[in-house]
C-alpha atoms as a PDB file:
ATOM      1  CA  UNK A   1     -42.816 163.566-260.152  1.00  0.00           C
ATOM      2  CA  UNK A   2     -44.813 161.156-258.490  1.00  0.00           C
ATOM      3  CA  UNK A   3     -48.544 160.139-259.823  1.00  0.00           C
ATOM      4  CA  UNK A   4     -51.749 160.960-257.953  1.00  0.00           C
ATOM      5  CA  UNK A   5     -51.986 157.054-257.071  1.00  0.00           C
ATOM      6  CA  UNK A   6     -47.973 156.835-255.872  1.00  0.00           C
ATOM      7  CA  UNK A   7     -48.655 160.012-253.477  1.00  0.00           C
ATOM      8  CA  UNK A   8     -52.310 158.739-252.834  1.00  0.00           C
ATOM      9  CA  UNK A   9     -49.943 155.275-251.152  1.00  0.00           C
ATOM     10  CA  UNK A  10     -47.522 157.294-250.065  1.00  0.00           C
ATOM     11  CA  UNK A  11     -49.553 159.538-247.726  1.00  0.00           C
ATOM     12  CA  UNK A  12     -51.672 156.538-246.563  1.00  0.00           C
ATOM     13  CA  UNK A  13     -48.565 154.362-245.379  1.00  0.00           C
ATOM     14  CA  UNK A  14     -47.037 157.283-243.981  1.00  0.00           C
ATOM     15  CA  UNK A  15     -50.284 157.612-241.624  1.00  0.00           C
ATOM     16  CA  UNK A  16     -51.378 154.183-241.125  1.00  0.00           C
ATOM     17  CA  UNK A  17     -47.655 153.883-239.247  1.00  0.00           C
ATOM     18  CA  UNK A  18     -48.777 156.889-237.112  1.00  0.00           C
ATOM     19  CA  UNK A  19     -47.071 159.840-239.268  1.00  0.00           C
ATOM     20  CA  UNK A  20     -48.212 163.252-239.297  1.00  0.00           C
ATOM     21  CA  UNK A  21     -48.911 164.589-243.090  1.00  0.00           C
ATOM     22  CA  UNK A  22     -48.976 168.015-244.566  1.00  0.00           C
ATOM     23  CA  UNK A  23     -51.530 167.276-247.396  1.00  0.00           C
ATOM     24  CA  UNK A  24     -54.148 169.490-249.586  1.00  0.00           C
ATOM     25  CA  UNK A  25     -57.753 169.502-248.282  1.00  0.00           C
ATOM     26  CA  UNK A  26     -61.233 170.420-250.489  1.00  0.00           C
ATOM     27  CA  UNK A  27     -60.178 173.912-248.478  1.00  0.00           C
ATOM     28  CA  UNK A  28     -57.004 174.903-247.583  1.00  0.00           C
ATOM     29  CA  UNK A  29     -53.535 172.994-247.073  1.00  0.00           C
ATOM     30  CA  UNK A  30     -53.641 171.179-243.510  1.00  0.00           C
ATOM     31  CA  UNK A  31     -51.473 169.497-241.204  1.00  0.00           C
ATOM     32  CA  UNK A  32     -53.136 165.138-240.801  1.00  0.00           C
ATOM     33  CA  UNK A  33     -52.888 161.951-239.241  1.00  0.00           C
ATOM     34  CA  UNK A  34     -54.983 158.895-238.243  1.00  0.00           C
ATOM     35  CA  UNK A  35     -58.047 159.765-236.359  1.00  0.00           C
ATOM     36  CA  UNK A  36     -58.334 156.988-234.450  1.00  0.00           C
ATOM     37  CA  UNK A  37     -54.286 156.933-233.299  1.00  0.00           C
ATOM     38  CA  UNK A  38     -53.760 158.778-229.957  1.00  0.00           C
ATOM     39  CA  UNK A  39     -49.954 158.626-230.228  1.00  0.00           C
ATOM     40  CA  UNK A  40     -50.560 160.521-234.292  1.00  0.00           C
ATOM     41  CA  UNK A  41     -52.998 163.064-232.725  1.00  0.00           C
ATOM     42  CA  UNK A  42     -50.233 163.986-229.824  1.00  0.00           C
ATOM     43  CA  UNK A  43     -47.556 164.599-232.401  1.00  0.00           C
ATOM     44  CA  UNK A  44     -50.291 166.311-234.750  1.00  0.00           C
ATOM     45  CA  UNK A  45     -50.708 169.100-231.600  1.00  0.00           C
ATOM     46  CA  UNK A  46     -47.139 169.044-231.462  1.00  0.00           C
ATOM     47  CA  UNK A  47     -45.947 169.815-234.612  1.00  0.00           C
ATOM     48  CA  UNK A  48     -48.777 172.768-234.748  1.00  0.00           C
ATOM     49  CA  UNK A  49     -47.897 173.623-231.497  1.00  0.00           C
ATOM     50  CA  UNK A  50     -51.183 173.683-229.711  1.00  0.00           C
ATOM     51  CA  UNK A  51     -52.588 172.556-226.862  1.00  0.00           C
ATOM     52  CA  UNK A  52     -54.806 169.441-226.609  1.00  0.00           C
ATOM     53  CA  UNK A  53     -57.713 171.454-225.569  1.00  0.00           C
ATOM     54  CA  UNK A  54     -59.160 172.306-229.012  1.00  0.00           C
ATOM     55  CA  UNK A  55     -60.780 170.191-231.070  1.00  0.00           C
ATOM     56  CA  UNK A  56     -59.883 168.905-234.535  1.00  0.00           C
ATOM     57  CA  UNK A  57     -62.138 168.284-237.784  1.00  0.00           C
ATOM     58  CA  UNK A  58     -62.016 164.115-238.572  1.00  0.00           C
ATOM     59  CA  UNK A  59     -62.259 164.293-242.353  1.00  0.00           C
ATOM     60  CA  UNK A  60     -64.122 161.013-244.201  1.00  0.00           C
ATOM     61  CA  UNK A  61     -64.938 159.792-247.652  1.00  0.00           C
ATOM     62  CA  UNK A  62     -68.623 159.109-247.587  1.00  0.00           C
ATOM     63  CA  UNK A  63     -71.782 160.184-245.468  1.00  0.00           C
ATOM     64  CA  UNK A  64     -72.556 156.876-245.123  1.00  0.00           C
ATOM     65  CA  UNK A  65     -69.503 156.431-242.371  1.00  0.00           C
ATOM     66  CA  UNK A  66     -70.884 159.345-240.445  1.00  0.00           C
ATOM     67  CA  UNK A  67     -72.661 156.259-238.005  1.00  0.00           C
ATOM     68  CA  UNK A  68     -69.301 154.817-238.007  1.00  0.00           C
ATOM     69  CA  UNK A  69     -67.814 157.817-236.121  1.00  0.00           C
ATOM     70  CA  UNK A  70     -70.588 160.332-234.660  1.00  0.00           C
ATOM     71  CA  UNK A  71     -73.434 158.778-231.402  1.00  0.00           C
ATOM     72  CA  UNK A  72     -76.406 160.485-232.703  1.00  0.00           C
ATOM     73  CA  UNK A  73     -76.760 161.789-236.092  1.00  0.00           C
ATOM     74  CA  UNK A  74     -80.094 164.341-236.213  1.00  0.00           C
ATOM     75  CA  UNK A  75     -81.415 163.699-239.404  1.00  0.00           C
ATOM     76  CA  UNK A  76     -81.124 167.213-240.050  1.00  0.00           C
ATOM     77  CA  UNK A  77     -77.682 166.877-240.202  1.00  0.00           C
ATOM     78  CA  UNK A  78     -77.730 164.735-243.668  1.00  0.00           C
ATOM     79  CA  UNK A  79     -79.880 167.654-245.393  1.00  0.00           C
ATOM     80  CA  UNK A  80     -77.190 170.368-243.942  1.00  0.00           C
ATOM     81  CA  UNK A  81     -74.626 168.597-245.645  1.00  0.00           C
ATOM     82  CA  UNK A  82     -75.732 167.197-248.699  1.00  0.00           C
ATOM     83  CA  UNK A  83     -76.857 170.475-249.543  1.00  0.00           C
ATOM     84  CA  UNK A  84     -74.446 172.713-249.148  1.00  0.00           C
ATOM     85  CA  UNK A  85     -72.580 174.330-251.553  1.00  0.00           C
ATOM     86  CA  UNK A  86     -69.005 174.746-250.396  1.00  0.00           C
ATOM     87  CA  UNK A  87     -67.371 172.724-247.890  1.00  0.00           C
ATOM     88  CA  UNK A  88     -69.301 172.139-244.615  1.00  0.00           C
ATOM     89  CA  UNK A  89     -67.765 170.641-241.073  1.00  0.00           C
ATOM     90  CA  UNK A  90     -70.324 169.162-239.050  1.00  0.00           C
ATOM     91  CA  UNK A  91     -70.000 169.365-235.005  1.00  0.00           C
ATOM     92  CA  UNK A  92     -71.821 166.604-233.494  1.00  0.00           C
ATOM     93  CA  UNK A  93     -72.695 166.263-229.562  1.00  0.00           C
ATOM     94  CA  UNK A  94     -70.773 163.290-229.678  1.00  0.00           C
ATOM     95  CA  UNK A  95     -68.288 160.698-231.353  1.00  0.00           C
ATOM     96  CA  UNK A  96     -67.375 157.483-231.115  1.00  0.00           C
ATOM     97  CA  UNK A  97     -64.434 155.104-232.529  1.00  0.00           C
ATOM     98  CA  UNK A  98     -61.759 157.977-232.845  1.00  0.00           C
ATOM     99  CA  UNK A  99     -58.513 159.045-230.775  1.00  0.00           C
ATOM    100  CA  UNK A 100     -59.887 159.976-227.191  1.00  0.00           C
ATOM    101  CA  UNK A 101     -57.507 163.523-228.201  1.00  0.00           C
ATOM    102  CA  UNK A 102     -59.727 164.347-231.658  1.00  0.00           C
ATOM    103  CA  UNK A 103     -63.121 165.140-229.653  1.00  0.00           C
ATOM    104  CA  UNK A 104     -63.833 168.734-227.987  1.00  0.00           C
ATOM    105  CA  UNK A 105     -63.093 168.637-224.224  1.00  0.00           C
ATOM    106  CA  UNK A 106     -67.088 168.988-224.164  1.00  0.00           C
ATOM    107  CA  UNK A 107     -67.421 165.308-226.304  1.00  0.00           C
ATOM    108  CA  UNK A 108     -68.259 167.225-229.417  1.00  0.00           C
ATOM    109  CA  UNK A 109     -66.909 165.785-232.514  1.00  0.00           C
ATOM    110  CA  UNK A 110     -66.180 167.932-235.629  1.00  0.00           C
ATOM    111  CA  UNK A 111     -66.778 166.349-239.429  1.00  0.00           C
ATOM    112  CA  UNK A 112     -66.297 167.032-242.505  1.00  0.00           C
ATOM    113  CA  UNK A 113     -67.251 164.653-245.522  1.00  0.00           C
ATOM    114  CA  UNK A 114     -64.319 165.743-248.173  1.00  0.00           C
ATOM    115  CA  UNK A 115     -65.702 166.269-252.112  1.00  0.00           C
ATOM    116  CA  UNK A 116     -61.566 166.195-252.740  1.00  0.00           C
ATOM    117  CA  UNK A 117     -60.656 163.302-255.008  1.00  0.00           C
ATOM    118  CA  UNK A 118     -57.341 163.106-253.300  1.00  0.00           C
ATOM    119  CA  UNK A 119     -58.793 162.863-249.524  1.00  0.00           C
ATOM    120  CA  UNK A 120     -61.163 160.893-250.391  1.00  0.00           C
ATOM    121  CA  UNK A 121     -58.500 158.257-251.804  1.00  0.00           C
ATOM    122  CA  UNK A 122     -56.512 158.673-248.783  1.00  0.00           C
ATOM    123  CA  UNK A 123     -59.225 158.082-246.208  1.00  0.00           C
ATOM    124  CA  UNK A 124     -60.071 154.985-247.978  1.00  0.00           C
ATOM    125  CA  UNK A 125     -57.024 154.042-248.534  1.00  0.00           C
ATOM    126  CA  UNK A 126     -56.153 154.201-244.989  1.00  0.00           C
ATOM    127  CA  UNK A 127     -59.922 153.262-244.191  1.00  0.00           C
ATOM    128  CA  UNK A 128     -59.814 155.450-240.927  1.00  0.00           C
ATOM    129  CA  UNK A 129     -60.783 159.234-240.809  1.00  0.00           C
ATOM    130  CA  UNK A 130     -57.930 161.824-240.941  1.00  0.00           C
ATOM    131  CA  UNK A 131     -57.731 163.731-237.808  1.00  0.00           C
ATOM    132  CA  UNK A 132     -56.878 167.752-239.765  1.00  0.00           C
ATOM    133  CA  UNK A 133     -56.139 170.940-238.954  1.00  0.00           C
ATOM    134  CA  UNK A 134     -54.724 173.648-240.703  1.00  0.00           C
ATOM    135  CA  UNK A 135     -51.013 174.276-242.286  1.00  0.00           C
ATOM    136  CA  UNK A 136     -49.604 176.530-239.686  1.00  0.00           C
ATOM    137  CA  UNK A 137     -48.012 177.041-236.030  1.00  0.00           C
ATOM    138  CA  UNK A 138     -51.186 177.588-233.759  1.00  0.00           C
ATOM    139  CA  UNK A 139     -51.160 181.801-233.742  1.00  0.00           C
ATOM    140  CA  UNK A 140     -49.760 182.292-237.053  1.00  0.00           C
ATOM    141  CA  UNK A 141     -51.941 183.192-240.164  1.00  0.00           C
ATOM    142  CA  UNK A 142     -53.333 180.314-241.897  1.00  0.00           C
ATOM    143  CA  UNK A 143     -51.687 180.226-245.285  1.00  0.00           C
ATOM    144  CA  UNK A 144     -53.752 180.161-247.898  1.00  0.00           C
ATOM    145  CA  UNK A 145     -51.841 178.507-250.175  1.00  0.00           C
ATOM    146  CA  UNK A 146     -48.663 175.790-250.424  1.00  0.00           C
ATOM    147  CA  UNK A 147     -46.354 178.452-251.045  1.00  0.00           C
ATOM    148  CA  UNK A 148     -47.002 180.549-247.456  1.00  0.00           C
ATOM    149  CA  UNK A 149     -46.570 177.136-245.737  1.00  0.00           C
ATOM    150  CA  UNK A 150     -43.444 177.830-243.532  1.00  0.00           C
ATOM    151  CA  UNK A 151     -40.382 175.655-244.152  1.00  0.00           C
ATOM    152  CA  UNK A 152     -40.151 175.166-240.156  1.00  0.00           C
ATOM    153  CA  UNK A 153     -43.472 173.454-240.352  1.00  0.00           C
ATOM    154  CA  UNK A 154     -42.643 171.568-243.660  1.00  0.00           C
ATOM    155  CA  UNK A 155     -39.647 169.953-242.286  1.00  0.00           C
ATOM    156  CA  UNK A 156     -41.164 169.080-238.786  1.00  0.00           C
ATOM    157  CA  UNK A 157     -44.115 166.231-240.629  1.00  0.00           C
ATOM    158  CA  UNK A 158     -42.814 163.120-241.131  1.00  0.00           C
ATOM    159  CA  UNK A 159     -44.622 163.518-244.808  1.00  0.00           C
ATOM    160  CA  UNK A 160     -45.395 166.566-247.780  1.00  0.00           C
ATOM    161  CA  UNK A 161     -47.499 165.604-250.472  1.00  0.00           C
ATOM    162  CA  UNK A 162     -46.169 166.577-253.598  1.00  0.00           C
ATOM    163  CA  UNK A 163     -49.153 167.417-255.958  1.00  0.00           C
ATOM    164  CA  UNK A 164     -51.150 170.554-255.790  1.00  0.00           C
ATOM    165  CA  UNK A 165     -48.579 172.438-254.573  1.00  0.00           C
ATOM    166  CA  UNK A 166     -48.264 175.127-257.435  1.00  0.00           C
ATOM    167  CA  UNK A 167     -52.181 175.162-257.416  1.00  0.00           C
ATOM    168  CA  UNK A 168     -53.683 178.668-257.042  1.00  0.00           C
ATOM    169  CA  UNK A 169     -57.510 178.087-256.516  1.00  0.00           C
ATOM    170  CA  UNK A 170     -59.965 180.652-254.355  1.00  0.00           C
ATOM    171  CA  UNK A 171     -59.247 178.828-250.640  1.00  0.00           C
ATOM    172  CA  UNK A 172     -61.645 179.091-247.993  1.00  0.00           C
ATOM    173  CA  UNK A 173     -61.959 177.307-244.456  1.00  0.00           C
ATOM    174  CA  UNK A 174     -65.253 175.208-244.237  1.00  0.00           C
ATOM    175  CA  UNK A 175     -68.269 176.401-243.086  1.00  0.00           C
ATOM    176  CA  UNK A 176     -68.683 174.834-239.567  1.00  0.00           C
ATOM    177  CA  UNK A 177     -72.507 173.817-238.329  1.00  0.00           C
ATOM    178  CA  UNK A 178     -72.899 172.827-234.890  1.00  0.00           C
ATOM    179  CA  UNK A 179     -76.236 170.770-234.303  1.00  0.00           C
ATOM    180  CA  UNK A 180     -77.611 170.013-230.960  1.00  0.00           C
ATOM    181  CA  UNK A 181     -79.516 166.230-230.825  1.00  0.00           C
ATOM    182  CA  UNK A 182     -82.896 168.116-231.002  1.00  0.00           C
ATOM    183  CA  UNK A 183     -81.488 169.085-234.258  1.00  0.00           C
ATOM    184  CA  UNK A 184     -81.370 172.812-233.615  1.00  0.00           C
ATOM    185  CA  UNK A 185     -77.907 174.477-235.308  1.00  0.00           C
ATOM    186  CA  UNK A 186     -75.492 177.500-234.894  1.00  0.00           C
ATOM    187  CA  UNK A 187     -73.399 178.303-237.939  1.00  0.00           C
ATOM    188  CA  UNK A 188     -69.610 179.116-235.776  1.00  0.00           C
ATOM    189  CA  UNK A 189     -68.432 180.258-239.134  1.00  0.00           C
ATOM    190  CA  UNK A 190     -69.772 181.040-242.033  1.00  0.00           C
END
């Protein structure tokens, strides 16, 4: 078995040459790759067989990249997040420096600042946000945990992380917050 440091290298390699991952999130099990690669995010919609047309969340380390990535921040946005007491993906009106493919058709760009010590590694590891979406063929029931993941989509990433796959915890998909720049927001799921 490999330690969290080996798989922390191994999953950062694997997308800094343009590799899609199947890796655990602060939520639920998701399918990632390099945020700002266009080639990764194309094979990231095909390997989850959906179309381009839907956005995905850009996960990152620290709130303090959120100017790297997103055009306007409202400052509500920073008390929305640090506040909140499970997981919480951000849609912003805009983005900037990521895969022309990761944004909404619209130009809205979904965020999520990860609290999980292993994402967190890997994003600065790879010191890009990880384009993510979740473990399963677009249609199918999101599984919850490791074990539900189907071995179709296992063997069609380049990369499976191997720790935290016999976890059992309470998953749950983020909360997702859209704010407009007069820093009104809609929760699209609570």
């Amino acid at each position: 078995m490999k330690t969290f440091e080996e798989e922390v290298r191994l999953a950062a390699e694997a997308l800094k040459n343009g590799k899609v991952i199947l890796y655990p999130t602060d939520t639920i099990w998701g399918l990632g790759c390099d945020a700002t690669n266009q080639g990764a995010v194309a094979r990231l919609f095909k390997v989850k067989k959906r179309t381009d047309n839907k956005s995905l969340i850009a996960l990152i380390d620290d709130i303090e990249r959120l100017k790297d990535y997103v055009k306007i921040i409202p400052p509500i946005a920073y008390d929305l997040i640090e506040n909140a007491a499970n997981p919480i993906s951000v849609v912003f009106p805009g983005g900037k420096n990521l895969a022309k493919n990761v944004p909404g058709k619209d130009g809205t760009i979904c965020i999520r600042i990860t609290k999980n010590e292993f994402c967190k590694a890997v994003v600065k590891a790879l010191n890009k946000p990880i384009a993510s979406t979740s473990a399963n063929i677009s249609g199918d029931p999101t599984p919850l945990f490791f074990s539900q993941i189907t071995d179709k989509l296992k063997n069609s990433v380049d990369h499976v992380v191997g720790l935290f796959q016999d976890e059992i915890k309470l998953p749950k998909a983020s909360t997702i917050i859209k704010i407009e720049l007069n820093g009104q927001f809609t929760i699209l799921r609570p």
